[in-house]
C-alpha atoms as a PDB file:
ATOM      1  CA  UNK A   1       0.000   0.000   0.000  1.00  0.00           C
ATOM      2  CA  UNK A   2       1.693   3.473  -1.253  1.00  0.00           C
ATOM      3  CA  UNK A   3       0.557   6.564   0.481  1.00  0.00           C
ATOM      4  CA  UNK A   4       0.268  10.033  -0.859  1.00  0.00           C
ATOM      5  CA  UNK A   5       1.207  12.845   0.828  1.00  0.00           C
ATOM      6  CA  UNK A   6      -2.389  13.801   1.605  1.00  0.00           C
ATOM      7  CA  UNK A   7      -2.986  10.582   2.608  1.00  0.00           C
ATOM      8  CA  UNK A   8       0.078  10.659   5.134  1.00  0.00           C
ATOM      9  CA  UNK A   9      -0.459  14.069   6.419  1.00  0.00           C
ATOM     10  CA  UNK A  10      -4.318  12.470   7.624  1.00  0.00           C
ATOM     11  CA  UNK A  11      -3.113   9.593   9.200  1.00  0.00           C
ATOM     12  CA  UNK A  12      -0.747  12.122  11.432  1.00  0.00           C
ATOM     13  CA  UNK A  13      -3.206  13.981  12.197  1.00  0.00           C
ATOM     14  CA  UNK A  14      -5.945  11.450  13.363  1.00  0.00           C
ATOM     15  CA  UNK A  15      -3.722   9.437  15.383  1.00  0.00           C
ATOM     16  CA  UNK A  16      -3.543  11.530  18.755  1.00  0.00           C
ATOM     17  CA  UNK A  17      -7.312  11.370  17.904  1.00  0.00           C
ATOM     18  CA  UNK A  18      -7.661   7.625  17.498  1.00  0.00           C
ATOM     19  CA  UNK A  19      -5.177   7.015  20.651  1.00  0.00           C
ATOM     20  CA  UNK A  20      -7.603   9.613  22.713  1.00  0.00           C
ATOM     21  CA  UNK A  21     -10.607   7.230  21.793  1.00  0.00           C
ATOM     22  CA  UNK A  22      -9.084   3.873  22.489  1.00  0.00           C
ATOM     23  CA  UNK A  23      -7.417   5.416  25.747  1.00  0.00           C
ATOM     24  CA  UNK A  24     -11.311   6.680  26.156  1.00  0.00           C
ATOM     25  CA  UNK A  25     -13.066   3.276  25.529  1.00  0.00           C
ATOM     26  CA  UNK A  26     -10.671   1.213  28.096  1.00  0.00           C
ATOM     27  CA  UNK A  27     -11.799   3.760  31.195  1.00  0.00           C
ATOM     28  CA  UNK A  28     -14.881   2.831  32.702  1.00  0.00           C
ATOM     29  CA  UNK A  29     -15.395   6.245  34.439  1.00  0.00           C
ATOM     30  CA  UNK A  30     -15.227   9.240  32.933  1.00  0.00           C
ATOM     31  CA  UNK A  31     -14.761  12.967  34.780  1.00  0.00           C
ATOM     32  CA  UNK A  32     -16.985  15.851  33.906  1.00  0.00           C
ATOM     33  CA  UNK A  33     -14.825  18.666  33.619  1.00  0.00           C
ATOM     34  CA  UNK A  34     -17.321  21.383  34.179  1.00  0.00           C
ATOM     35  CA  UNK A  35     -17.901  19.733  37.647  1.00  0.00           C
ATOM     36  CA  UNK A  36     -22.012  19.363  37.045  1.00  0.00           C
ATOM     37  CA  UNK A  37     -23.538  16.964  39.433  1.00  0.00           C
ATOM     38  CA  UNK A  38     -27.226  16.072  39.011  1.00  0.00           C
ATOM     39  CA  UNK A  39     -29.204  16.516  42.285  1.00  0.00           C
ATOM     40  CA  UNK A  40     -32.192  14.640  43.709  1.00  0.00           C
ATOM     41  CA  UNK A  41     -34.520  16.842  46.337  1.00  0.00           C
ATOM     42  CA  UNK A  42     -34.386  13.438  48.584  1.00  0.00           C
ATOM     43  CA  UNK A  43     -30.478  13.422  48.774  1.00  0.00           C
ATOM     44  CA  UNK A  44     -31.383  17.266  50.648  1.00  0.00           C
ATOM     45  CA  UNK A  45     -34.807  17.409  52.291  1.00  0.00           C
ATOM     46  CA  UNK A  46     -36.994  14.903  54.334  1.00  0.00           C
ATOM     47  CA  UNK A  47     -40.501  15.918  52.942  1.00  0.00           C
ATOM     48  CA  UNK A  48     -41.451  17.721  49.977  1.00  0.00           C
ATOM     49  CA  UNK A  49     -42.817  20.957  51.808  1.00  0.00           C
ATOM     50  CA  UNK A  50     -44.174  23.703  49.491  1.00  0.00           C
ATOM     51  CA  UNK A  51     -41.045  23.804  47.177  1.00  0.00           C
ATOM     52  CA  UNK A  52     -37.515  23.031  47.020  1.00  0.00           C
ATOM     53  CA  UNK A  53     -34.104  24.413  45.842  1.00  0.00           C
ATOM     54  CA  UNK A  54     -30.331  22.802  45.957  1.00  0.00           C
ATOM     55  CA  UNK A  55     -28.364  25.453  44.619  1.00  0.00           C
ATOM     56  CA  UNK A  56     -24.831  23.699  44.136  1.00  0.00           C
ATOM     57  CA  UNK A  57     -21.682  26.071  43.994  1.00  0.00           C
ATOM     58  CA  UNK A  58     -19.711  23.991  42.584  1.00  0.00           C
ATOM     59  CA  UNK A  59     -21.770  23.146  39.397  1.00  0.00           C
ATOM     60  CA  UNK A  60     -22.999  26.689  39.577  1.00  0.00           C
ATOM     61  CA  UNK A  61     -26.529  25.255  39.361  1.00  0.00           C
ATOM     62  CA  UNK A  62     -29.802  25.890  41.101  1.00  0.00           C
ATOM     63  CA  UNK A  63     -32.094  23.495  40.929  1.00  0.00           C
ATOM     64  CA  UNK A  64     -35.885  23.536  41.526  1.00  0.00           C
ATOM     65  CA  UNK A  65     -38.583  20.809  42.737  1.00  0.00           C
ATOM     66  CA  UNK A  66     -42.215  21.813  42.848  1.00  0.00           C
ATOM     67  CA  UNK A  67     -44.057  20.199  45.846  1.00  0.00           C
ATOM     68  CA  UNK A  68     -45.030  17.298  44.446  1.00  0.00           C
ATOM     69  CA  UNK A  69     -41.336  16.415  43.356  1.00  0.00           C
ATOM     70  CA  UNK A  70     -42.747  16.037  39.460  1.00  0.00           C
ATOM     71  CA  UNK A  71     -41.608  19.576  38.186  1.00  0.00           C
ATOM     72  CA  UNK A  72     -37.700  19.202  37.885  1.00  0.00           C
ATOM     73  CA  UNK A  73     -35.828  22.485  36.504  1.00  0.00           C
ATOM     74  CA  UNK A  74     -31.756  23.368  36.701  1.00  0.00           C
ATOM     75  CA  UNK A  75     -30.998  27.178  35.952  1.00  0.00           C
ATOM     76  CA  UNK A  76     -27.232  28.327  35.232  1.00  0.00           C
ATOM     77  CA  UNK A  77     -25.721  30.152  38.373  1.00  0.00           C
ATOM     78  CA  UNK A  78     -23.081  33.081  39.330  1.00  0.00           C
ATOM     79  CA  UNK A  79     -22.109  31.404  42.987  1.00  0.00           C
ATOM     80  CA  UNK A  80     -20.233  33.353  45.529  1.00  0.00           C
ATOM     81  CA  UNK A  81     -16.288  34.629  44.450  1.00  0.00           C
ATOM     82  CA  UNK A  82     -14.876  32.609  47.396  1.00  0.00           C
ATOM     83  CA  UNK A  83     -15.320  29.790  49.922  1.00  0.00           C
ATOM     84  CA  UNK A  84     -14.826  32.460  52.220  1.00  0.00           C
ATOM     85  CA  UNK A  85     -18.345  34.387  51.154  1.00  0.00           C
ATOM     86  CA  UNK A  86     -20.170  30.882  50.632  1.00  0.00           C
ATOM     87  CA  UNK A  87     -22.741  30.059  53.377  1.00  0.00           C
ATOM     88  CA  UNK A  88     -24.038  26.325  53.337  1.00  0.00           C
ATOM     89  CA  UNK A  89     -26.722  24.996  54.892  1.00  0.00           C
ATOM     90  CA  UNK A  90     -30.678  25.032  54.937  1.00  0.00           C
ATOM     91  CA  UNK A  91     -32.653  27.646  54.280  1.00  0.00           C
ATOM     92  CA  UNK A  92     -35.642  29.136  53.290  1.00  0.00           C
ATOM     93  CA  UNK A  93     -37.342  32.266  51.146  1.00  0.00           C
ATOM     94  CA  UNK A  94     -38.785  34.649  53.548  1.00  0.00           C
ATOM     95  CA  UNK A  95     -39.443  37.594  51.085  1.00  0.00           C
ATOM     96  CA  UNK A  96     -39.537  38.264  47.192  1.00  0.00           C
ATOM     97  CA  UNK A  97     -39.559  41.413  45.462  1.00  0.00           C
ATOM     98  CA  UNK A  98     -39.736  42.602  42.018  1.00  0.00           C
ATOM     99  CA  UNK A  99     -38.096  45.707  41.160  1.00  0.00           C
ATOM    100  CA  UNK A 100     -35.650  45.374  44.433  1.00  0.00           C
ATOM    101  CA  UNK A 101     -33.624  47.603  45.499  1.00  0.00           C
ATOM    102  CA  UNK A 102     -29.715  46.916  46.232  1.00  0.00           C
ATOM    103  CA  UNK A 103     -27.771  48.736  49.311  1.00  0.00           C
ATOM    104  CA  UNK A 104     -23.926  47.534  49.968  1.00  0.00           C
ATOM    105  CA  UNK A 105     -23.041  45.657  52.877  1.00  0.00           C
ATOM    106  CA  UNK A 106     -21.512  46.712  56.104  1.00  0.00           C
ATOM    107  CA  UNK A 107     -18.142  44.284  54.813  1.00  0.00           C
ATOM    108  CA  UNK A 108     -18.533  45.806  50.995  1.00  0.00           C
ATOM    109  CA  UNK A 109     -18.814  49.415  52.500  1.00  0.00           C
ATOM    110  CA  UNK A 110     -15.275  48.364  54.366  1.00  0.00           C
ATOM    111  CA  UNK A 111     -13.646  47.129  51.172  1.00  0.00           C
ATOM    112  CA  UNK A 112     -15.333  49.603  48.695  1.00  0.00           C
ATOM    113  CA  UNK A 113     -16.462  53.117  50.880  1.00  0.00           C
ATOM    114  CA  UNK A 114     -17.842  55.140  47.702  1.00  0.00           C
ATOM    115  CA  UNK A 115     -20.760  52.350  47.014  1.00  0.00           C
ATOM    116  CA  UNK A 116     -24.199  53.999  47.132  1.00  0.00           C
ATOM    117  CA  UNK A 117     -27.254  52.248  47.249  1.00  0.00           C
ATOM    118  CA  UNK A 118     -28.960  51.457  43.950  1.00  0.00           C
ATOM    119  CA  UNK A 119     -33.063  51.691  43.188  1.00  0.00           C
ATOM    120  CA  UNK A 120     -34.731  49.464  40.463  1.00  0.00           C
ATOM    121  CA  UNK A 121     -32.946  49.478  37.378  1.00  0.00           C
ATOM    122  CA  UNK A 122     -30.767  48.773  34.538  1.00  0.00           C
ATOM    123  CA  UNK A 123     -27.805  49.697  36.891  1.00  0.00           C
ATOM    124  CA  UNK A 124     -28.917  47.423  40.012  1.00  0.00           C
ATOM    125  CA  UNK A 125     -26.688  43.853  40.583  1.00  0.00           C
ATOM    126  CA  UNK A 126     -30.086  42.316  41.890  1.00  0.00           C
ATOM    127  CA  UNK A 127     -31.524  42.500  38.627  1.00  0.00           C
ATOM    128  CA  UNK A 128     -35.084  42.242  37.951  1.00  0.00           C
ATOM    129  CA  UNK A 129     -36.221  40.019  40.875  1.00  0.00           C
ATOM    130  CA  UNK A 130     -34.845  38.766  43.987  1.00  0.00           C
ATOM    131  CA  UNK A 131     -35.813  36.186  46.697  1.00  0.00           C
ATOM    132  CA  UNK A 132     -34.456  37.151  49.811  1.00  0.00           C
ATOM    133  CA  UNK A 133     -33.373  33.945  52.512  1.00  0.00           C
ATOM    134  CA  UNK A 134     -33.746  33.604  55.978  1.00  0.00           C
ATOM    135  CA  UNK A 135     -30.086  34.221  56.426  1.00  0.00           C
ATOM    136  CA  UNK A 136     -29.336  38.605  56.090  1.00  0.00           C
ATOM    137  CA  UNK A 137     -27.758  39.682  53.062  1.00  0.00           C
ATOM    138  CA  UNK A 138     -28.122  36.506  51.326  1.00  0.00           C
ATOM    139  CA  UNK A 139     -30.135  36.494  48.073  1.00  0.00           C
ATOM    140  CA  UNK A 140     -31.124  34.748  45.189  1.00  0.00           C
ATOM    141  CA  UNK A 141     -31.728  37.058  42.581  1.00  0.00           C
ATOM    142  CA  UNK A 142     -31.688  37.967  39.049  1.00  0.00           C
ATOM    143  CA  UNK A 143     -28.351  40.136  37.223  1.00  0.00           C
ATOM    144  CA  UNK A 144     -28.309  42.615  34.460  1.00  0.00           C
ATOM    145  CA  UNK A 145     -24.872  41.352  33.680  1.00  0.00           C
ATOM    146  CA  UNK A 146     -25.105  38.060  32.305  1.00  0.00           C
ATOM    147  CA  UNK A 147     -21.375  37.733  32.169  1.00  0.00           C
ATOM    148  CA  UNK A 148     -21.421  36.658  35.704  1.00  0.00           C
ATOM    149  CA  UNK A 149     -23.461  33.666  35.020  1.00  0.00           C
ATOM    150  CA  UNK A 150     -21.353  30.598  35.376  1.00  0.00           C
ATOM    151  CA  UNK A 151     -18.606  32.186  37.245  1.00  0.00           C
ATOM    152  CA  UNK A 152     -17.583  33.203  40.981  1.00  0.00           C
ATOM    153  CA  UNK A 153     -18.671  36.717  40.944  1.00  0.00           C
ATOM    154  CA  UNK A 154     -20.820  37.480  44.263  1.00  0.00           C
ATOM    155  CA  UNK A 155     -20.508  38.105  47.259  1.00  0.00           C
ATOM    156  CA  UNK A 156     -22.399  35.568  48.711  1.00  0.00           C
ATOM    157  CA  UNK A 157     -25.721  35.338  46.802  1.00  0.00           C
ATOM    158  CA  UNK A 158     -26.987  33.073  44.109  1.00  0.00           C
ATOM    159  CA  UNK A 159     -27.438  34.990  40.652  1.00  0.00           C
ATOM    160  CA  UNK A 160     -29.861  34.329  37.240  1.00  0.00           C
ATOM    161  CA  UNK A 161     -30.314  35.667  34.422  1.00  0.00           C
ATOM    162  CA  UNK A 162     -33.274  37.795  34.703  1.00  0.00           C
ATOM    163  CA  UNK A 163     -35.501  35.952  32.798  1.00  0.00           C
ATOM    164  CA  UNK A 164     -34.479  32.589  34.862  1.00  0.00           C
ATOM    165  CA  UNK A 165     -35.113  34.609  37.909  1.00  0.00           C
ATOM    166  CA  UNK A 166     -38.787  35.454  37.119  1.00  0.00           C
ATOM    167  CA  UNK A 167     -39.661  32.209  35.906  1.00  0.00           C
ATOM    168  CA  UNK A 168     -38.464  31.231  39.068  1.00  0.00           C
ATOM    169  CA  UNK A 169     -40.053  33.737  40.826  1.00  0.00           C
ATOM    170  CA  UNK A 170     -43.102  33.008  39.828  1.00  0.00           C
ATOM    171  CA  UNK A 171     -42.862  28.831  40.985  1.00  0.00           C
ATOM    172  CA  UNK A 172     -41.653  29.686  44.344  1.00  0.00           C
ATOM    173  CA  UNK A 173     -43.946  30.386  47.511  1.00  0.00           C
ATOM    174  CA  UNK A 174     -42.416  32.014  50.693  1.00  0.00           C
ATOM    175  CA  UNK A 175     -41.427  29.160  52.971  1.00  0.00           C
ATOM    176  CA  UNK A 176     -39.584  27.280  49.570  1.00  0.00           C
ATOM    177  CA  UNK A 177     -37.109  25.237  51.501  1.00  0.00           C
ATOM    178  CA  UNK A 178     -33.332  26.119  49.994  1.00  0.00           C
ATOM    179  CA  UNK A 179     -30.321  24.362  50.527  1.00  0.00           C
ATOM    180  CA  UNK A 180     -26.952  25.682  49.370  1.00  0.00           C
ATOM    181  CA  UNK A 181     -24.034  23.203  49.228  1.00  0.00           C
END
């Protein structure tokens, strides 16, 4: 069998290809480089209560059970910018507002003194809608910038896109059970 050139220059270039494959076929278990885990509500909560929500840091996914279990939905997340402004635990919405309004922490006023609070708009981090938790200063809320989806870019709350946020919203009574992990 003669080769061409053409013919040569393929066979170079598919085998790290080929040898990626076979290398690919002998391992049983593969890893999920963008770190996604699937979540089940009964790996979190005991009951079903009126809703739930596993919002997972490290996926940088919320997910959402209705309370019958039956209505499953994962939205993309920005998660907190470091372990160090990541609370975990249970628990719950206590408030929602549309149109919120967005004043800096006493920590962010330390680090960042000429912050002002912001009212509804196309300037406010809290975006269209937020559901405050039981825990102060901790949110889960909507963002006009929807670069910070998918990255560590709060300061300890859970961000959407806006129009994830109000679909949310909208499915989530006060008293939605929330676990962050």
């Amino acid at each position: 069998m003669t080769l061409s050139r053409r013919g040569l220059l393929g066979a170079t270039l598919a085998a790290p290809l080929l040898a990626t494959a076979a290398r690919a076929n002998e391992t049983a278990v593969r890893s999920n480089i963008s770190s996604f885990a699937m979540q089940n509500w009964t790996d979190h909560f005991n009951s079903l209560g009126r809703a739930m929500i596993v919002a997972d840091t490290v996926s940088r996914a919320l997910h959402f059970w209705n309370a019958e279990g039956l209505d499953h939905r994962i939205f993309p997340t920005s998660v907190p910018i470091s372990d160090e402004l990541t609370k975990r635990g249970y628990t719950e919405i206590v408030r929602k507002k549309v149109g919120p309004s967005w004043t800096p922490t006493a920590s962010q006023m330390e680090r960042y003194p000429d912050w002002k609070p912001i009212g509804p708009g196309p300037e406010n981090p809290l975006g269209t809608h937020a559901m405050y938790l039981s825990w102060p200063a901790y949110i889960i809320h909507g963002t006009h910038d929807t670069r910070k989806i998918g990255r560590r870019s709060s300061d300890g709350c859970i961000g959407l896109y806006n129009e994830h946020i109000s679909e949310l919203f909208e499915l989530c009574p006060i008293g939605t059970q929330v676990r962050i992990i």
